[in-house]
PDB file of N, CA and C in Angstrom:
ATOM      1  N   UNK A   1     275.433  -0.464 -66.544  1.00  0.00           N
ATOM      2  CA  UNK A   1     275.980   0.577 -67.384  1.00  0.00           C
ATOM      3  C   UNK A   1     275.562   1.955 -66.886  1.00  0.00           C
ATOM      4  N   UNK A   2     274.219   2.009 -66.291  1.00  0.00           N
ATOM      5  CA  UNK A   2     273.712   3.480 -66.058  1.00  0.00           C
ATOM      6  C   UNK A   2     274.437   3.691 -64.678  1.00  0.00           C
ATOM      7  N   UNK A   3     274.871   2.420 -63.797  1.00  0.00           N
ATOM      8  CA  UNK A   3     275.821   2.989 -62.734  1.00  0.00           C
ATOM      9  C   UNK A   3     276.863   3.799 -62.760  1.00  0.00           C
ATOM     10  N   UNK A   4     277.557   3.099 -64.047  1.00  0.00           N
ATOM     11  CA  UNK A   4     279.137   3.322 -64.798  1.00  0.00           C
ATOM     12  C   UNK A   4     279.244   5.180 -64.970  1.00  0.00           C
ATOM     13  N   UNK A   5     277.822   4.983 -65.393  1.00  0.00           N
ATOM     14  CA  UNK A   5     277.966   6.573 -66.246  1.00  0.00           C
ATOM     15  C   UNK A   5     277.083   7.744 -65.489  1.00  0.00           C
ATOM     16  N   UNK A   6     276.505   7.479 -64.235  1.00  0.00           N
ATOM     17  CA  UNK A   6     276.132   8.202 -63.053  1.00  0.00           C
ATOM     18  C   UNK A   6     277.545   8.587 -62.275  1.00  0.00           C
ATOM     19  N   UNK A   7     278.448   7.821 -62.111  1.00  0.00           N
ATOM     20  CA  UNK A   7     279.126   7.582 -61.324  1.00  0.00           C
ATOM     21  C   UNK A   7     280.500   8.413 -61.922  1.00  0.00           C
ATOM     22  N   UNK A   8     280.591   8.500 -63.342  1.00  0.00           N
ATOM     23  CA  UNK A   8     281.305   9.207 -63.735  1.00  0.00           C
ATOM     24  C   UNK A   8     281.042  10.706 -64.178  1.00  0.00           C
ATOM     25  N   UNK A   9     279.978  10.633 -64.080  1.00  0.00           N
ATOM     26  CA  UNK A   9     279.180  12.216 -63.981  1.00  0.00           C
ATOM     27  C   UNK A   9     279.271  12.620 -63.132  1.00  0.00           C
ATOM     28  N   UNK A  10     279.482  12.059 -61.686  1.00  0.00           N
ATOM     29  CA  UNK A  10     279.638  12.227 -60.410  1.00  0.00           C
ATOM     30  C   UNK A  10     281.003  13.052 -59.663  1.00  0.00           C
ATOM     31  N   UNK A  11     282.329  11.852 -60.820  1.00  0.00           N
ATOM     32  CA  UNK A  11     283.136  12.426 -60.509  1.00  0.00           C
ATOM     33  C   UNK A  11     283.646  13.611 -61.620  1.00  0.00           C
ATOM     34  N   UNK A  12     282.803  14.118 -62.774  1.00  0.00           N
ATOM     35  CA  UNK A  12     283.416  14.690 -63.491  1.00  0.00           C
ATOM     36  C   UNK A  12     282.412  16.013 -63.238  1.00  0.00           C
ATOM     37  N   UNK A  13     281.668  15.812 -61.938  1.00  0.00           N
ATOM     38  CA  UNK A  13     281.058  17.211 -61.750  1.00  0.00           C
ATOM     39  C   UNK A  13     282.158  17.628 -60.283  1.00  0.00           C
ATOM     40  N   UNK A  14     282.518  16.668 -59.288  1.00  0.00           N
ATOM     41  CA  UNK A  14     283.574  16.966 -58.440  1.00  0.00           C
ATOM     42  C   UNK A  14     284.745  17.604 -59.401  1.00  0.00           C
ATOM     43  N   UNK A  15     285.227  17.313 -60.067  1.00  0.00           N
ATOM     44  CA  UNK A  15     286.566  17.947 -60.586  1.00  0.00           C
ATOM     45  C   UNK A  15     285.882  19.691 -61.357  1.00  0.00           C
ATOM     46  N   UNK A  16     284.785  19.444 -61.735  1.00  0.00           N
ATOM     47  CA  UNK A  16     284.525  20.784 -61.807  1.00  0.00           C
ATOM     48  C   UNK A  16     284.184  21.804 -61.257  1.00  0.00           C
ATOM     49  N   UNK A  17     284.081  21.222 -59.519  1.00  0.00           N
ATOM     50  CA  UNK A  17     283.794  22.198 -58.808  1.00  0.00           C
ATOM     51  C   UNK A  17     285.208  23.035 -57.849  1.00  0.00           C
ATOM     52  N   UNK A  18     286.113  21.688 -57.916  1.00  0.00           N
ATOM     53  CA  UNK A  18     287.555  21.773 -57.708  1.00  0.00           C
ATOM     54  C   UNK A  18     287.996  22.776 -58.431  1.00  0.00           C
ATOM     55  N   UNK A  19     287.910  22.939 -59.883  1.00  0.00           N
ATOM     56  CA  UNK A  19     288.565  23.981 -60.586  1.00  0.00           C
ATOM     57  C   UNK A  19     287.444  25.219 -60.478  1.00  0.00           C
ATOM     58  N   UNK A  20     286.335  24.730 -60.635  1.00  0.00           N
ATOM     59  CA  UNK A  20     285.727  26.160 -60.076  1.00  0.00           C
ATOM     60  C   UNK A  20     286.339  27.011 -58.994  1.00  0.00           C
ATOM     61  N   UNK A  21     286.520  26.094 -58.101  1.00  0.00           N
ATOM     62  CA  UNK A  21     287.074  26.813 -56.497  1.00  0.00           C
ATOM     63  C   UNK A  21     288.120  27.729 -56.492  1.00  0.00           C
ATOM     64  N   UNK A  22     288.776  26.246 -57.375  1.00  0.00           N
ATOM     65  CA  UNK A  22     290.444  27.083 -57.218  1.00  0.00           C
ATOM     66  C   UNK A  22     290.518  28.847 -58.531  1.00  0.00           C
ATOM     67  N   UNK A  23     290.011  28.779 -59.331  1.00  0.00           N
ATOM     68  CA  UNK A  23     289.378  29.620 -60.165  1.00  0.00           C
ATOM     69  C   UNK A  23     288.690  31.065 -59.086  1.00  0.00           C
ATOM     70  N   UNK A  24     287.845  30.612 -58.603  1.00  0.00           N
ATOM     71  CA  UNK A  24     287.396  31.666 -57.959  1.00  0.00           C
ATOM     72  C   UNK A  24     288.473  32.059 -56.740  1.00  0.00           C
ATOM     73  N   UNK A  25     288.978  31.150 -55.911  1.00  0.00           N
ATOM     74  CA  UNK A  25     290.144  32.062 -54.994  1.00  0.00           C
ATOM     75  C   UNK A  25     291.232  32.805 -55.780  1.00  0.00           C
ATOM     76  N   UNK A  26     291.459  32.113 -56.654  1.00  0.00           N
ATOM     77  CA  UNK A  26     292.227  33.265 -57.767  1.00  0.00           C
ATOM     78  C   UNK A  26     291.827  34.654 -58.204  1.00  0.00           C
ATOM     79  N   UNK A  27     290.990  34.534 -58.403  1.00  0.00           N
ATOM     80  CA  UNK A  27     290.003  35.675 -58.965  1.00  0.00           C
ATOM     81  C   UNK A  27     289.903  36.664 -57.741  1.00  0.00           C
ATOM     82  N   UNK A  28     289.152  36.039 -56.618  1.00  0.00           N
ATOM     83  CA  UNK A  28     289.790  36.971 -55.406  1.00  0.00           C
ATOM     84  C   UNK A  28     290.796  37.685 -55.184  1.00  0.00           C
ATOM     85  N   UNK A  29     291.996  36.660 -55.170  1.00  0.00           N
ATOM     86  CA  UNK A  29     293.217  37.246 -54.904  1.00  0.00           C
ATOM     87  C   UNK A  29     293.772  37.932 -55.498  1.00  0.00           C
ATOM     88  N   UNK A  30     293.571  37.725 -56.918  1.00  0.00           N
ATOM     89  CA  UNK A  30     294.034  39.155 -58.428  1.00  0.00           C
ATOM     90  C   UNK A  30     293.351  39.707 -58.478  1.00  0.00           C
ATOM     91  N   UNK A  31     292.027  39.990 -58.048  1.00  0.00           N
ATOM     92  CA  UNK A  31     290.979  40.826 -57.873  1.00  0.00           C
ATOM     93  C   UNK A  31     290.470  41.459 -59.397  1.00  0.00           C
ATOM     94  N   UNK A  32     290.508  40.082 -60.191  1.00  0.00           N
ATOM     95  CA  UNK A  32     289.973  40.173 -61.139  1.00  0.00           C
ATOM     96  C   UNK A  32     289.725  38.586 -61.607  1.00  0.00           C
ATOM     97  N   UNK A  33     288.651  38.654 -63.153  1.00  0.00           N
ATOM     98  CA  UNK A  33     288.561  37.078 -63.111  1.00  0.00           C
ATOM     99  C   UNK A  33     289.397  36.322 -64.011  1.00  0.00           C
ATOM    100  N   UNK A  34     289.909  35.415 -63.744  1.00  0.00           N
ATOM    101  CA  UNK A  34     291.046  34.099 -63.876  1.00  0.00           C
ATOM    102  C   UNK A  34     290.164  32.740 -63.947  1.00  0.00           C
ATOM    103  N   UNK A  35     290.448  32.352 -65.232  1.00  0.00           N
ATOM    104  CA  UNK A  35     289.349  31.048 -66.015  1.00  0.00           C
ATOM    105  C   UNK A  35     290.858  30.446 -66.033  1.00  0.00           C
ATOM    106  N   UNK A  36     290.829  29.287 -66.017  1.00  0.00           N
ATOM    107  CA  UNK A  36     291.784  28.270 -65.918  1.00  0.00           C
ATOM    108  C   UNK A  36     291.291  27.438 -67.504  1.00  0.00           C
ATOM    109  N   UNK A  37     292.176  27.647 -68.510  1.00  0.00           N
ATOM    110  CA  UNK A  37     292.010  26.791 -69.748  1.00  0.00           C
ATOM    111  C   UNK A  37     291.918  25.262 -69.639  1.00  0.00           C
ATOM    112  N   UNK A  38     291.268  24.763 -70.127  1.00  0.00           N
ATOM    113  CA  UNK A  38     291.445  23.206 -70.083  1.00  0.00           C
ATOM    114  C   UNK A  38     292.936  23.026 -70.515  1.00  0.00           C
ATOM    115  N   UNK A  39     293.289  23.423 -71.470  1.00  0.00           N
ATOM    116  CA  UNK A  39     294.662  22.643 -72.093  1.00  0.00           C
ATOM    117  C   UNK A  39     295.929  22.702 -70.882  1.00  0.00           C
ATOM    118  N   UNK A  40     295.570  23.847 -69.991  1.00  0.00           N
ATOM    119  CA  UNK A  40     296.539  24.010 -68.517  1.00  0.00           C
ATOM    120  C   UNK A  40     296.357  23.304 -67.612  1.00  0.00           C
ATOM    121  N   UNK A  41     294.956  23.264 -67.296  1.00  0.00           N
ATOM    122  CA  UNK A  41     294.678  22.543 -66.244  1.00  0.00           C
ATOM    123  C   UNK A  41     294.805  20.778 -66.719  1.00  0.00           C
ATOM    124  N   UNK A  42     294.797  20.351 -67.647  1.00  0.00           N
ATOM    125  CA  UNK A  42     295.465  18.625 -68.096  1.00  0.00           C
ATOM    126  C   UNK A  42     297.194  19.150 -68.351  1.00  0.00           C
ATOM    127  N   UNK A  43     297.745  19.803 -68.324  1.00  0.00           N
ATOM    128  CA  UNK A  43     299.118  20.034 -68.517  1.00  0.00           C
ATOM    129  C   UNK A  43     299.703  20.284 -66.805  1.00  0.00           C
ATOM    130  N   UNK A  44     298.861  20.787 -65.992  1.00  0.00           N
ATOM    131  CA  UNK A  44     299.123  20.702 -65.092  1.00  0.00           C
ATOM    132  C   UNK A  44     299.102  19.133 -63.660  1.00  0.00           C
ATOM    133  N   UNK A  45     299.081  18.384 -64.748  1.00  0.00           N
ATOM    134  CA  UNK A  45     298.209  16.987 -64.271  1.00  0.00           C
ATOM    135  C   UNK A  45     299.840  16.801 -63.967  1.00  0.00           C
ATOM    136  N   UNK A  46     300.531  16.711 -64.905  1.00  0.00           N
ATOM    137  CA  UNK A  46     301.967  16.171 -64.854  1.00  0.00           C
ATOM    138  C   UNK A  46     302.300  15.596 -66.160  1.00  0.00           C
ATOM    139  N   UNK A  47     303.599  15.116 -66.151  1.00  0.00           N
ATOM    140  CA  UNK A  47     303.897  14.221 -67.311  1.00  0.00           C
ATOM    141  C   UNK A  47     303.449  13.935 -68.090  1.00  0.00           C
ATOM    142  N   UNK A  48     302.048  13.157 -67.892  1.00  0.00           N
ATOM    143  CA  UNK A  48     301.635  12.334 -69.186  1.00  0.00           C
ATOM    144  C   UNK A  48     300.367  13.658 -69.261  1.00  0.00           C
ATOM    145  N   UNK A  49     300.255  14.505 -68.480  1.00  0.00           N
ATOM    146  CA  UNK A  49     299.265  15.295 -69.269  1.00  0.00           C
ATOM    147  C   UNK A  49     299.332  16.494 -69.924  1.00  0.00           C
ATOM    148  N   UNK A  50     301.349  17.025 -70.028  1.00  0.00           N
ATOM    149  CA  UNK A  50     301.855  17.947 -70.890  1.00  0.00           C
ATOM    150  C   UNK A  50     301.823  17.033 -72.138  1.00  0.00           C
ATOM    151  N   UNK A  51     302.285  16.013 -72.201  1.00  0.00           N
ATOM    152  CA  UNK A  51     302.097  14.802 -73.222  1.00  0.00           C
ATOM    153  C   UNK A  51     300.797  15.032 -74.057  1.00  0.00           C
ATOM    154  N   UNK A  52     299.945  14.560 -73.355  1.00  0.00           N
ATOM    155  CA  UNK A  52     298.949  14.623 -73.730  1.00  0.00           C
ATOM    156  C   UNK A  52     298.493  15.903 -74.702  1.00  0.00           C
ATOM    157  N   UNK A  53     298.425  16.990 -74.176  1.00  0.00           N
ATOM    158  CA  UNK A  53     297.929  17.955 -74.563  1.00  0.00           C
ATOM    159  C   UNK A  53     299.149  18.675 -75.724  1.00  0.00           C
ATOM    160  N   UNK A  54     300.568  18.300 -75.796  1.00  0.00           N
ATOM    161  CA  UNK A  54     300.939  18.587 -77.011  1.00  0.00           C
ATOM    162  C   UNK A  54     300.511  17.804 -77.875  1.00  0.00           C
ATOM    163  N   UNK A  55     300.312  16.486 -77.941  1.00  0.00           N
ATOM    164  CA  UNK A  55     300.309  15.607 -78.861  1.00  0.00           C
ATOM    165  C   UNK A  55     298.632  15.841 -79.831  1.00  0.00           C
ATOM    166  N   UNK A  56     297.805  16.279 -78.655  1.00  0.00           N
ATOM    167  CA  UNK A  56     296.551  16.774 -79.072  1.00  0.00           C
ATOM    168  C   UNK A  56     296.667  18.239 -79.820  1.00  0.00           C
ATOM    169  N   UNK A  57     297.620  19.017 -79.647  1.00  0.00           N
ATOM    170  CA  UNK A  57     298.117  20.324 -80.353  1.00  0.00           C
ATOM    171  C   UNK A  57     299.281  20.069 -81.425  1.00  0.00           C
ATOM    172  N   UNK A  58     299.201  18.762 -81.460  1.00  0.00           N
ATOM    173  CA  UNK A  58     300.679  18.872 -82.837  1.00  0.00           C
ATOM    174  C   UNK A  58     299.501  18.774 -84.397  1.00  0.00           C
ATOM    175  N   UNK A  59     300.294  19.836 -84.894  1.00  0.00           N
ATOM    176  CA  UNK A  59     300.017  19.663 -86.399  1.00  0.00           C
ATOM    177  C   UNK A  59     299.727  17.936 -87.634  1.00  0.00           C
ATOM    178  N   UNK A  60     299.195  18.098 -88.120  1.00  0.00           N
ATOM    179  CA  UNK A  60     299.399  17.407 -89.252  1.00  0.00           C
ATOM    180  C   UNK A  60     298.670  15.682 -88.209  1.00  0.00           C
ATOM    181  N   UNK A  61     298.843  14.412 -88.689  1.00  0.00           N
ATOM    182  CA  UNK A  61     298.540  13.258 -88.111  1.00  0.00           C
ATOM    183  C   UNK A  61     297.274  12.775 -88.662  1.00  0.00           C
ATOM    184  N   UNK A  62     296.743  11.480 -87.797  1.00  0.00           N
ATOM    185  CA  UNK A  62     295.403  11.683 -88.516  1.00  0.00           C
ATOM    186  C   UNK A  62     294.104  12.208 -87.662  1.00  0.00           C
ATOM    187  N   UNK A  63     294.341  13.057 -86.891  1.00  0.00           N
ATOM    188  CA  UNK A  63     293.479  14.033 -86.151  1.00  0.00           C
ATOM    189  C   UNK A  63     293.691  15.378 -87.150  1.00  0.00           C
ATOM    190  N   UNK A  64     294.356  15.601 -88.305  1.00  0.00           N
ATOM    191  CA  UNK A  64     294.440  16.566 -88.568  1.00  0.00           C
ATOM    192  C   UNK A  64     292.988  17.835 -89.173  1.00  0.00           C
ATOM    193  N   UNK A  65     292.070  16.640 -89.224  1.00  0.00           N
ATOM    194  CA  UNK A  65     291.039  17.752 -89.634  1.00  0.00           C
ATOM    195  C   UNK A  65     290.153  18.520 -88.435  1.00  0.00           C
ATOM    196  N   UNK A  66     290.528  17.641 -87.146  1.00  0.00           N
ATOM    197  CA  UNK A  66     289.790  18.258 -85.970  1.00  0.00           C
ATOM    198  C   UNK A  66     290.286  18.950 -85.159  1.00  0.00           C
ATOM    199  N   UNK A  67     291.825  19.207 -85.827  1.00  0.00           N
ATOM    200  CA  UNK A  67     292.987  20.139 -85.408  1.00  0.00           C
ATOM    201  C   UNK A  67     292.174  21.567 -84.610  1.00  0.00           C
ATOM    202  N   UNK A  68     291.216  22.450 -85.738  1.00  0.00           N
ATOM    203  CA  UNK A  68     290.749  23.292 -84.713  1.00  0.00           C
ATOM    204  C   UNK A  68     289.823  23.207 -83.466  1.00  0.00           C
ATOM    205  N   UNK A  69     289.092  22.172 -83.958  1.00  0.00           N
ATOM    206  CA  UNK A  69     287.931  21.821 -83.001  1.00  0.00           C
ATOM    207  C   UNK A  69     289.060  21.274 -81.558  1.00  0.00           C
ATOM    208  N   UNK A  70     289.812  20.333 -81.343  1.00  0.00           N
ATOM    209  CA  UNK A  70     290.683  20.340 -80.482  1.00  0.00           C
ATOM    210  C   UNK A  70     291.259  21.805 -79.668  1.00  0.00           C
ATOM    211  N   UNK A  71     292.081  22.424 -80.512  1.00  0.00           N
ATOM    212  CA  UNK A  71     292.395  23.724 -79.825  1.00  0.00           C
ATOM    213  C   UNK A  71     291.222  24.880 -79.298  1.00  0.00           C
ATOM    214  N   UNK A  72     290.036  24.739 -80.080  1.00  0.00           N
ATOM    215  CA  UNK A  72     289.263  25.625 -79.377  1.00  0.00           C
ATOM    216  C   UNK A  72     288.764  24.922 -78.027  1.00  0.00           C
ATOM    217  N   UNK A  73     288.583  23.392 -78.201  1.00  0.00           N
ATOM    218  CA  UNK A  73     288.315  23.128 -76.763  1.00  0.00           C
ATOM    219  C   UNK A  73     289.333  23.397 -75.695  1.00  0.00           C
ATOM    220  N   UNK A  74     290.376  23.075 -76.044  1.00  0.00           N
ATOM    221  CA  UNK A  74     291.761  23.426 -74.792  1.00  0.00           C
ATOM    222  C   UNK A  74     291.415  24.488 -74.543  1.00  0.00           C
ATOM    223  N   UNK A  75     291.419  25.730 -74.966  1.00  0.00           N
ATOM    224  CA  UNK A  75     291.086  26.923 -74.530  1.00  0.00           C
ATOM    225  C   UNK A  75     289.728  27.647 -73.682  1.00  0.00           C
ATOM    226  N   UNK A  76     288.723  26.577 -73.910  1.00  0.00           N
ATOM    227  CA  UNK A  76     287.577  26.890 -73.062  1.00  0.00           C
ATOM    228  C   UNK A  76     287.945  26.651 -71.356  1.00  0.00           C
ATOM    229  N   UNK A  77     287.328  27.226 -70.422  1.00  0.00           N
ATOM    230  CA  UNK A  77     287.415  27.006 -69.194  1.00  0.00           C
ATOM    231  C   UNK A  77     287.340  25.799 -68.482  1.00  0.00           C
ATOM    232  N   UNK A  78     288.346  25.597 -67.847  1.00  0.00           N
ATOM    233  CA  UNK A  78     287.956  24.096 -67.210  1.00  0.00           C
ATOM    234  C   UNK A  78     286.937  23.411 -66.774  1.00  0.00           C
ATOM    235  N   UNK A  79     286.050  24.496 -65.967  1.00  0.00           N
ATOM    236  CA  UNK A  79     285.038  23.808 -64.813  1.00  0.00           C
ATOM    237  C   UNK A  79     284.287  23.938 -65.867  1.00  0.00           C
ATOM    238  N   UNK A  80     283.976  24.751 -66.968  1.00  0.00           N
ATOM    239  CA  UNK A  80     282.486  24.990 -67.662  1.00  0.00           C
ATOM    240  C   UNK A  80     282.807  23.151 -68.847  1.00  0.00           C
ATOM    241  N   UNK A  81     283.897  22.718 -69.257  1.00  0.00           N
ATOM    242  CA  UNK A  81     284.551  21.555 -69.959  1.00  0.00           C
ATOM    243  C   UNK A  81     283.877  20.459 -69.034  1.00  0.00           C
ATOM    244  N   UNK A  82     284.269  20.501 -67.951  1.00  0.00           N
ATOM    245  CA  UNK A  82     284.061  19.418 -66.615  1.00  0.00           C
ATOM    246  C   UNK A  82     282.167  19.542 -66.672  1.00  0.00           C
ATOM    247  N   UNK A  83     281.778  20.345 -66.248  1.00  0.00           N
ATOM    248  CA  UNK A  83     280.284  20.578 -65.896  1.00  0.00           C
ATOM    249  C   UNK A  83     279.570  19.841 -66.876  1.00  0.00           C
ATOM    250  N   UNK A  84     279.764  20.559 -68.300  1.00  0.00           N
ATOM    251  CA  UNK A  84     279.091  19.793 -69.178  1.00  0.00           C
ATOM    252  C   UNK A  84     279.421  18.448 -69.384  1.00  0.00           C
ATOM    253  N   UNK A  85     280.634  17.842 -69.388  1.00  0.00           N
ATOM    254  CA  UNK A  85     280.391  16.334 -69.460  1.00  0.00           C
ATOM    255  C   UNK A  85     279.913  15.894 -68.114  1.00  0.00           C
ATOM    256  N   UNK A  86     279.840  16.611 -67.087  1.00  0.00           N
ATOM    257  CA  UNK A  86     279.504  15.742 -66.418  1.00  0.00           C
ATOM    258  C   UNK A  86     277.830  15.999 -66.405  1.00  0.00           C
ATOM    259  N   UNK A  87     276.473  17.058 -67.037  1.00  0.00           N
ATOM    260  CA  UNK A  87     275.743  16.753 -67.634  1.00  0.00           C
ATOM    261  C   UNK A  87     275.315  16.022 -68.549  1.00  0.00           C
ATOM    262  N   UNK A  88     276.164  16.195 -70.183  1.00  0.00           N
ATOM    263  CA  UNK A  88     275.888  14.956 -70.751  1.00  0.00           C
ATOM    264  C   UNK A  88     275.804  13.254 -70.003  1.00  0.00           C
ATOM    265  N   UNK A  89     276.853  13.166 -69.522  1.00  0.00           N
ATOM    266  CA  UNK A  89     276.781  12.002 -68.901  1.00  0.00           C
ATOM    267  C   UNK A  89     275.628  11.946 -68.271  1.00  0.00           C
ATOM    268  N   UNK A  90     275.149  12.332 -67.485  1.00  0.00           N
ATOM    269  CA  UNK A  90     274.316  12.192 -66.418  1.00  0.00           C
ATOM    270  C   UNK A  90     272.745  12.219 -67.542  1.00  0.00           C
ATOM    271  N   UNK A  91     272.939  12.857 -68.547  1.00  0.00           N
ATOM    272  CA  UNK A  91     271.400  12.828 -69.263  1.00  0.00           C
ATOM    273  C   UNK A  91     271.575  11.675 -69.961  1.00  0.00           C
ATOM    274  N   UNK A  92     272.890  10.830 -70.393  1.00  0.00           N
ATOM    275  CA  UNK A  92     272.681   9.564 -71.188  1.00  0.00           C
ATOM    276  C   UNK A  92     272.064   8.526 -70.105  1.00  0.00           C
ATOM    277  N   UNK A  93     272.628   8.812 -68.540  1.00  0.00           N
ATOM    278  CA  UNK A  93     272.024   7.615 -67.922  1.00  0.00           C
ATOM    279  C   UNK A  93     270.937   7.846 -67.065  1.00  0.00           C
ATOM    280  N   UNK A  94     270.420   9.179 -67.352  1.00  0.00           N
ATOM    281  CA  UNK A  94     269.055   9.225 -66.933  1.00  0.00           C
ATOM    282  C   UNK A  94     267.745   8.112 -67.624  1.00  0.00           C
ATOM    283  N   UNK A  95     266.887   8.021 -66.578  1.00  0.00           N
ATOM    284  CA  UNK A  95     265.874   7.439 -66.646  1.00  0.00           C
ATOM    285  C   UNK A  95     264.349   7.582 -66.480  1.00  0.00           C
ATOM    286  N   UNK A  96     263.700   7.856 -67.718  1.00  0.00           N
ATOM    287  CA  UNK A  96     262.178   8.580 -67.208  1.00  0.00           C
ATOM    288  C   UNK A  96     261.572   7.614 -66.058  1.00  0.00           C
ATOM    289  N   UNK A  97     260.651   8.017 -65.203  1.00  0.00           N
ATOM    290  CA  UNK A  97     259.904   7.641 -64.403  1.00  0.00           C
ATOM    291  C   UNK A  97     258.591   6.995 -65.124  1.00  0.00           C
ATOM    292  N   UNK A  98     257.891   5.678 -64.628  1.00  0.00           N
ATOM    293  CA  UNK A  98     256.739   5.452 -65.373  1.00  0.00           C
ATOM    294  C   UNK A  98     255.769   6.538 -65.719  1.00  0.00           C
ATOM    295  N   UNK A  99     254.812   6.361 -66.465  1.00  0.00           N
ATOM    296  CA  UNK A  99     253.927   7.122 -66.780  1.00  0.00           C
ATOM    297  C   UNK A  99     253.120   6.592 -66.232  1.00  0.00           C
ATOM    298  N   UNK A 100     252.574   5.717 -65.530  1.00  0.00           N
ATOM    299  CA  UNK A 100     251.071   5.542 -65.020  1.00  0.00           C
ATOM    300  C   UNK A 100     251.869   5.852 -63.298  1.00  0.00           C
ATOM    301  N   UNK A 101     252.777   6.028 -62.762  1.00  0.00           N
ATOM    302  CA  UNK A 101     253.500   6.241 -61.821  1.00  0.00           C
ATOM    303  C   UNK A 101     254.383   5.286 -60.677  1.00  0.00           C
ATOM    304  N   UNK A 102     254.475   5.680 -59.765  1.00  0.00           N
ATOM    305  CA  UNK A 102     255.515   5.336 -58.859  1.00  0.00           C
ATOM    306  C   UNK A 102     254.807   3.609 -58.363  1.00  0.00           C
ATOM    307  N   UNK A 103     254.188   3.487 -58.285  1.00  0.00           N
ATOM    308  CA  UNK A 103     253.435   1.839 -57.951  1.00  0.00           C
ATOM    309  C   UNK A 103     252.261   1.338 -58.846  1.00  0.00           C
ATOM    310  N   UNK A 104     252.982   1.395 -60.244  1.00  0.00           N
ATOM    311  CA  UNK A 104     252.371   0.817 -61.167  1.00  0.00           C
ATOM    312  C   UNK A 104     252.568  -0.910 -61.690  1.00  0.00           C
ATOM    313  N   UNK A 105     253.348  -1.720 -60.971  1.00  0.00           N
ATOM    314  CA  UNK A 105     253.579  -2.553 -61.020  1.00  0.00           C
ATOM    315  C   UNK A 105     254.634  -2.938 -61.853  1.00  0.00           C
TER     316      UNK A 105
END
């Protein structure tokens, strides 16, 4: 399990450095700074991820009470969305080191 969830911390810190990148050559090139919203950057996935992200923005259902908590996340920055899960993750499958140490039997 702690592989599962290293491994997906792994790749969910790669995709945040991807949108970091592409974020910052933007920012270059408009010569100002350009944050890429989460709700764009999964809408920009294709098909199932304009899907996605209306269906997560439609009114009423039974998501309706986390209606805002949803939209304020779409709107946060991609890579900073990406980074942190891919911290959380990585602190659920962290593992302390012994306390009496490294060749304690």
């Amino acid at each position: 399990m702690r592989f599962i969830l290293r491994f997906a911390s792994f790749l969910s810190l790669v995709v945040g450095t991807l949108v970091a990148s592409v974020d910052s050559i933007q920012s270059v090139s408009a010569s100002q700074v350009v944050l890429t919203p989460l709700g764009i950057a999964i809408a920009a996935m294709g098909e199932t991820g304009l899907a996605l992200v209306q269906s997560l923005e439609r009114p009423g259902g039974a998501a309706g009470i986390f209606q805002p908590v949803m939209r304020w996340v779409l709107m946060q920055p991609a890579f900073a969305f990406f980074m942190m899960i891919s911290l959380l993750l990585w602190m659920v499958a962290y593992r302390r080191p012994p306390v009496a140490g490294r060749f304690s039997g």
